[in-house]
N, C-alpha and C. Protein backbone atom coordinates (compact mmCIF):
# COMPACT_ATOMS: atom_id res chain seq x y z
N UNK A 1 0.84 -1.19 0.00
CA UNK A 1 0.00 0.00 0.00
C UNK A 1 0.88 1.24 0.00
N UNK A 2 0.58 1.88 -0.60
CA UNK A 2 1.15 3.65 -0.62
C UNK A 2 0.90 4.00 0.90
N UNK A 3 1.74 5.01 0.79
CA UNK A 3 1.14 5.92 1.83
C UNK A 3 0.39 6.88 1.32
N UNK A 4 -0.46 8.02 2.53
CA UNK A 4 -1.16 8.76 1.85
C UNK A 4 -0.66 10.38 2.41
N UNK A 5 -0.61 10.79 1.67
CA UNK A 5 0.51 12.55 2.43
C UNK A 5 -0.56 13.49 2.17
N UNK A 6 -0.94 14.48 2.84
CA UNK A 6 -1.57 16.04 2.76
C UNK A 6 -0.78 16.64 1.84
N UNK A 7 -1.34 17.27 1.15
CA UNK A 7 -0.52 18.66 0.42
C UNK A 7 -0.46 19.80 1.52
N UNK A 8 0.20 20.83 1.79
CA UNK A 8 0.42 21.78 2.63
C UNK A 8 -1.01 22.86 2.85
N UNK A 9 -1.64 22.98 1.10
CA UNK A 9 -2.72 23.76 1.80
C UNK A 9 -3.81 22.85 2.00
N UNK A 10 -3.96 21.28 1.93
CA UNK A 10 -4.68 20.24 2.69
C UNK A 10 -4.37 20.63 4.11
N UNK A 11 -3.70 20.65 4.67
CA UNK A 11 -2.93 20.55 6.01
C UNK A 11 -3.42 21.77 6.36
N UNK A 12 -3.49 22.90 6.10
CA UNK A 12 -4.02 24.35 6.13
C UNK A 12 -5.96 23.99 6.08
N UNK A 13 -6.16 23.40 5.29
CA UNK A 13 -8.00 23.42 5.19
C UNK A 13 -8.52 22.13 6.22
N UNK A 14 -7.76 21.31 6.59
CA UNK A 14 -7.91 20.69 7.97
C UNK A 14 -7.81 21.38 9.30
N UNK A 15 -6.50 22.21 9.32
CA UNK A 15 -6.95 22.90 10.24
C UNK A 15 -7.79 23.92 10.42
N UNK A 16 -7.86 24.69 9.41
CA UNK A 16 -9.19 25.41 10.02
C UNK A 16 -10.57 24.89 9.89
N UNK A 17 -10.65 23.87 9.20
CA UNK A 17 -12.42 23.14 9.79
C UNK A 17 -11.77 22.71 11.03
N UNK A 18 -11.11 22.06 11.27
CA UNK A 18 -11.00 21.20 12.78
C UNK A 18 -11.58 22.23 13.50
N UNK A 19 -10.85 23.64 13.91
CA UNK A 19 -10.95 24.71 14.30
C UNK A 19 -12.38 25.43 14.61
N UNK A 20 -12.91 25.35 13.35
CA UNK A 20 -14.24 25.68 13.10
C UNK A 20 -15.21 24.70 13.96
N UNK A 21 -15.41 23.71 13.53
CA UNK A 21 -16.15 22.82 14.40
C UNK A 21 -15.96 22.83 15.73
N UNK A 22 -14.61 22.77 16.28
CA UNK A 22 -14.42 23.32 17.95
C UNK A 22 -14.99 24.18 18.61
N UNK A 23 -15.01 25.29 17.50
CA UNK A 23 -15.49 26.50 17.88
C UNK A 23 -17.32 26.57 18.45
N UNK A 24 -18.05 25.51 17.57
CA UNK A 24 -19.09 25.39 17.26
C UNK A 24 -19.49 24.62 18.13
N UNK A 25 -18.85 23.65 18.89
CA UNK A 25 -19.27 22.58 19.36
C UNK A 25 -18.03 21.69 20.13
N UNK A 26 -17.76 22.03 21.48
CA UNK A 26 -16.49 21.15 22.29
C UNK A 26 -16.37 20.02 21.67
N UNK A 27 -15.42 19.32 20.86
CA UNK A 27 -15.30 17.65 21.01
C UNK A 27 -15.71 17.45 19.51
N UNK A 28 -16.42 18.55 18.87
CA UNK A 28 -16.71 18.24 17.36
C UNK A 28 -15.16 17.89 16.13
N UNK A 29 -14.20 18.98 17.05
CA UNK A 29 -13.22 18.45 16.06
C UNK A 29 -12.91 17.63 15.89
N UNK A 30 -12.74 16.25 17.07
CA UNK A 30 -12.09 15.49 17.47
C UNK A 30 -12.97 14.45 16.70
N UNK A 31 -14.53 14.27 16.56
CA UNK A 31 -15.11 13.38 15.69
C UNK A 31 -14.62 13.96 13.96
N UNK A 32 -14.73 15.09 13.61
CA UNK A 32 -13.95 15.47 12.56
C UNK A 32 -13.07 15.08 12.02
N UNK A 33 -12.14 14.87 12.66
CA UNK A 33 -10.47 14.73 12.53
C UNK A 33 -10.50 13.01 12.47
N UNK A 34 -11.71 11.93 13.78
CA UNK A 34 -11.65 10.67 13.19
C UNK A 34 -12.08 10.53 12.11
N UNK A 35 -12.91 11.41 11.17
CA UNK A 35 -13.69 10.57 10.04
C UNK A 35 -12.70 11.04 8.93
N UNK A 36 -11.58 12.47 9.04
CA UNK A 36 -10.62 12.25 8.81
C UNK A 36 -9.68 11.26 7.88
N UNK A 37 -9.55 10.63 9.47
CA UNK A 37 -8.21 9.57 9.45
C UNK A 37 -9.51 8.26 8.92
N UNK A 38 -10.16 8.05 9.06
CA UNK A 38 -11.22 6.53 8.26
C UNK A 38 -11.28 6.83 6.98
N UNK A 39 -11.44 7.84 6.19
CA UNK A 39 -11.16 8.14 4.96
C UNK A 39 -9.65 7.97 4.49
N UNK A 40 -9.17 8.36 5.21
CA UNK A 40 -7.61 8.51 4.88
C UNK A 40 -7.15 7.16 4.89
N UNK A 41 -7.91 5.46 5.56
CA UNK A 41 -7.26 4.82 6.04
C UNK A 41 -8.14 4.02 4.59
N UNK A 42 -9.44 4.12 4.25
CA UNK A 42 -9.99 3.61 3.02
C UNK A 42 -9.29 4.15 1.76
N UNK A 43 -8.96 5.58 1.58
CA UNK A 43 -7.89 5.55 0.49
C UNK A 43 -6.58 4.29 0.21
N UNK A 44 -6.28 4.60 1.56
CA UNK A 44 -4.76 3.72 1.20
C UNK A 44 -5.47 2.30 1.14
N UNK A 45 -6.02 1.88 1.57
CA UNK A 45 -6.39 0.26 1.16
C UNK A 45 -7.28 0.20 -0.11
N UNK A 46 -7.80 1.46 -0.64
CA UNK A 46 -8.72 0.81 -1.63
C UNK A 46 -8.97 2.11 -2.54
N UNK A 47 -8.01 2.54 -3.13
CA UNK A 47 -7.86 4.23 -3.67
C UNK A 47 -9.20 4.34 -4.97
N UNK A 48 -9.09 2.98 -5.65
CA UNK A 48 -9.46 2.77 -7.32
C UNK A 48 -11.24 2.46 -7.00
N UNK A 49 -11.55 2.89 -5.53
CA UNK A 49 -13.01 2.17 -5.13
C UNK A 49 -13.85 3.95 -5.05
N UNK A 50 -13.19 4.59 -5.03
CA UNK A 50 -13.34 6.32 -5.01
C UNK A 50 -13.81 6.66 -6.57
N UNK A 51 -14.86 7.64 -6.51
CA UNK A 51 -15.08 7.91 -8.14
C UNK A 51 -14.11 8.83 -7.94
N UNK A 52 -13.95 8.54 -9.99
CA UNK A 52 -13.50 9.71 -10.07
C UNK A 52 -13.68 11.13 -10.60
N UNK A 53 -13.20 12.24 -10.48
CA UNK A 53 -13.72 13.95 -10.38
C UNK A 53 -14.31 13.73 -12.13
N UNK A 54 -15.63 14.13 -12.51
CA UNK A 54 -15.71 14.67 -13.59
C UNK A 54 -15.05 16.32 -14.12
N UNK A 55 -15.14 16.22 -15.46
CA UNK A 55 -14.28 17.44 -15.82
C UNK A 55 -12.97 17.78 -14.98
N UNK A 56 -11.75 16.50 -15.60
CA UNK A 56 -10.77 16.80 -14.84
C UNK A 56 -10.31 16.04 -16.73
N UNK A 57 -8.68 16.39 -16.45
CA UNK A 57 -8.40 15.72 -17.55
C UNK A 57 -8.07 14.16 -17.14
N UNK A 58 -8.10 13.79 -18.39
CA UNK A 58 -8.68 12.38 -18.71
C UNK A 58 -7.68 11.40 -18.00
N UNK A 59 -6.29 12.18 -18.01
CA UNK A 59 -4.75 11.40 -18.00
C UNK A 59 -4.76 11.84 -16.32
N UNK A 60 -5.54 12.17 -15.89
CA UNK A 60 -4.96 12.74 -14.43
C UNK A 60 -6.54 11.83 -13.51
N UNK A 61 -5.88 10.62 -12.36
CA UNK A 61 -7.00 10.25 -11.74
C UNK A 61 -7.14 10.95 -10.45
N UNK A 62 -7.83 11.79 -10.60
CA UNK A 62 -8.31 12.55 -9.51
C UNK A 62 -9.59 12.20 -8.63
N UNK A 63 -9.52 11.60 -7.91
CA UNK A 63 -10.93 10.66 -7.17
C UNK A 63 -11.20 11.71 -5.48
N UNK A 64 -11.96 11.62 -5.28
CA UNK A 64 -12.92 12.15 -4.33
C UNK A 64 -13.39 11.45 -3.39
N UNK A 65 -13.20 11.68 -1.96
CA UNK A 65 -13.63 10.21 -1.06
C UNK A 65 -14.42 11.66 0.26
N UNK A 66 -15.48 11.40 0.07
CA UNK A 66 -16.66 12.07 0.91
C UNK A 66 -16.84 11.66 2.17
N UNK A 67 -16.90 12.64 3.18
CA UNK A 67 -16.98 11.85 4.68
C UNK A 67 -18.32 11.82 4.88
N UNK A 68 -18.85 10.74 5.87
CA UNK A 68 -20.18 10.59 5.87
C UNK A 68 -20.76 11.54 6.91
N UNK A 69 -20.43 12.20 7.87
CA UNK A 69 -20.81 13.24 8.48
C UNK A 69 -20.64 14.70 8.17
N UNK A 70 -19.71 15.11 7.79
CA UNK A 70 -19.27 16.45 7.43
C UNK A 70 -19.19 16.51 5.94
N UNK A 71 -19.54 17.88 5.53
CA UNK A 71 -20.13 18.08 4.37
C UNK A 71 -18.28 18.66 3.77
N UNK A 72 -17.59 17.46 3.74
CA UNK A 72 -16.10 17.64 3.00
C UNK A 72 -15.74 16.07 2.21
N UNK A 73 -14.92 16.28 1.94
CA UNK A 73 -13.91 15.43 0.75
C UNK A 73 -12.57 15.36 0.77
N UNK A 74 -12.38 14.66 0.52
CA UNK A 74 -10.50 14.16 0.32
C UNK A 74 -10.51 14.33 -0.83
N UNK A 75 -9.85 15.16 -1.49
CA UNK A 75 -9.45 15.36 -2.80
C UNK A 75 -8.41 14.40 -3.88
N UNK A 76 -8.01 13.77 -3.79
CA UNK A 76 -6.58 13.10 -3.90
C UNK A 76 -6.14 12.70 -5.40
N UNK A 77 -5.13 12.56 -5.48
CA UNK A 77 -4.69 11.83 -7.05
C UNK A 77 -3.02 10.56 -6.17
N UNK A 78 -3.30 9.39 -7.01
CA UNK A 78 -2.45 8.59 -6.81
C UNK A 78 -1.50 8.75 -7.79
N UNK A 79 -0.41 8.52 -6.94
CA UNK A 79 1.02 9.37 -7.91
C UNK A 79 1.77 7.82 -7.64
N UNK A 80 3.06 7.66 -8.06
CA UNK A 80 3.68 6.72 -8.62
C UNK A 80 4.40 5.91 -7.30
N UNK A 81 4.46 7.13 -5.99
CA UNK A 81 5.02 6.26 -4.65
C UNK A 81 4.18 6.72 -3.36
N UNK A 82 3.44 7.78 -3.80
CA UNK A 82 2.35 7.84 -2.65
C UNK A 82 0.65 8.36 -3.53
N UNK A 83 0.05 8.21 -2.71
CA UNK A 83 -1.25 9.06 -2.50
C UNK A 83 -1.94 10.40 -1.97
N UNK A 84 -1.46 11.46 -2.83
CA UNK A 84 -1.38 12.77 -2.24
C UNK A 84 -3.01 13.62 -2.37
N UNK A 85 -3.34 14.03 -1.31
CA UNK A 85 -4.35 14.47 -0.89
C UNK A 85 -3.94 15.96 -1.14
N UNK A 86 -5.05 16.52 -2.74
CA UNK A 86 -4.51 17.58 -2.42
C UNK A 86 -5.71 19.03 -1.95
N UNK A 87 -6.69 18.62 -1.51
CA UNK A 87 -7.15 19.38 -0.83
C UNK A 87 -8.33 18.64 -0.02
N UNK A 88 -8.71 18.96 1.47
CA UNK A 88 -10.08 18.79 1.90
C UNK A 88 -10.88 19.86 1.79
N UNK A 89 -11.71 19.68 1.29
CA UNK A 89 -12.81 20.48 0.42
C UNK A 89 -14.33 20.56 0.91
N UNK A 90 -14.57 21.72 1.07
CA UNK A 90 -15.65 21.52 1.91
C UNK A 90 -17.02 21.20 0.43
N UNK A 91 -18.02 20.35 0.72
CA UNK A 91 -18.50 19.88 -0.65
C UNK A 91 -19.64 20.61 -1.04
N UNK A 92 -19.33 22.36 -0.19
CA UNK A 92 -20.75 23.10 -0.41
C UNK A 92 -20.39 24.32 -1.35
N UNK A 93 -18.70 24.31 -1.37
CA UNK A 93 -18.28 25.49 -1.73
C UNK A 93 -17.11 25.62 -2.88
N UNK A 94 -17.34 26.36 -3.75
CA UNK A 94 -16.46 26.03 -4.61
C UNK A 94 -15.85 25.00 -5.54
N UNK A 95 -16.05 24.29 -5.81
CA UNK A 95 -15.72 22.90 -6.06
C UNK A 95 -14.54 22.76 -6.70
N UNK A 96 -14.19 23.46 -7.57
CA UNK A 96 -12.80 22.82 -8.36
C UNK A 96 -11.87 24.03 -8.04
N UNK A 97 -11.79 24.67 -6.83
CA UNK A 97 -10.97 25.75 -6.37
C UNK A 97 -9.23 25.38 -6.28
N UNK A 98 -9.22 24.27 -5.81
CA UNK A 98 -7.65 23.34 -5.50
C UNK A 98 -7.29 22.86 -7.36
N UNK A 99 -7.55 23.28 -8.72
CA UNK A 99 -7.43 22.75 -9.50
C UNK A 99 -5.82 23.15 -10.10
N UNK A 100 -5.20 24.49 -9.41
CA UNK A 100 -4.10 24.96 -9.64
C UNK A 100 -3.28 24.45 -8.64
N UNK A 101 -3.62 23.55 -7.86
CA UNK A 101 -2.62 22.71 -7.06
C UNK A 101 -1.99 21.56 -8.03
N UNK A 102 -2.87 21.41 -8.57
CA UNK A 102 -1.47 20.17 -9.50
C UNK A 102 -0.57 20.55 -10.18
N UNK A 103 -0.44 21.59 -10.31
CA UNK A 103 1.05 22.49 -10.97
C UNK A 103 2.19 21.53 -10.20
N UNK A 104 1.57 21.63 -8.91
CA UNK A 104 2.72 21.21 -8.01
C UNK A 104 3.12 19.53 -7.38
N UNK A 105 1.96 19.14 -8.14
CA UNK A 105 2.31 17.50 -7.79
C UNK A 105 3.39 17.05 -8.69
């Protein structure tokens, strides 16, 4: 199995929902942050079970793994030695905003 890595502004849009939800509710981050890591733990065992993004190009698998409580997404594309997550995305807003992040994969 790959591993699975955050991109930096993944790591940036985790923390401020974590944040957000705290704010909203003691202890909310902390269920947040598990459904998180259960997504994160179904990528790496089963990446090709994720649809994948319409209107993306064809050569690039960009798949989407939705948490069942919080209205976000794992963004990710599987690259050749890991599984890089490159944005959590909240699934109300914006949708293809992280699309100038693959410059950098």
């Amino acid at each position: 199995m790959k591993p699975v890595s955050l991109s930096p502004e993944a790591v940036v849009e985790l923390i401020e929902a974590a944040c957000w939800y705290e704010t909203r509710q003691p202890g909310l981050a902390v269920k947040f942050l598990q459904e998180i890591d259960q997504a994160q733990q179904a990528i790496q065992s089963r990446p090709l079970s994720f649809p994948r993004l319409a209107n993306t190009a064809v050569d690039l698998e960009i798949r989407r793994a939705l948490l069942p409580r919080f209205p976000y997404a794992l963004v990710f594309l599987e690259l050749q030695t890991e599984i890089r997550v490159l944005a959590i995305a909240h699934a109300k807003r914006h949708p293809d905003y992280w699309l100038n992040r693959l410059q950098t994969t």
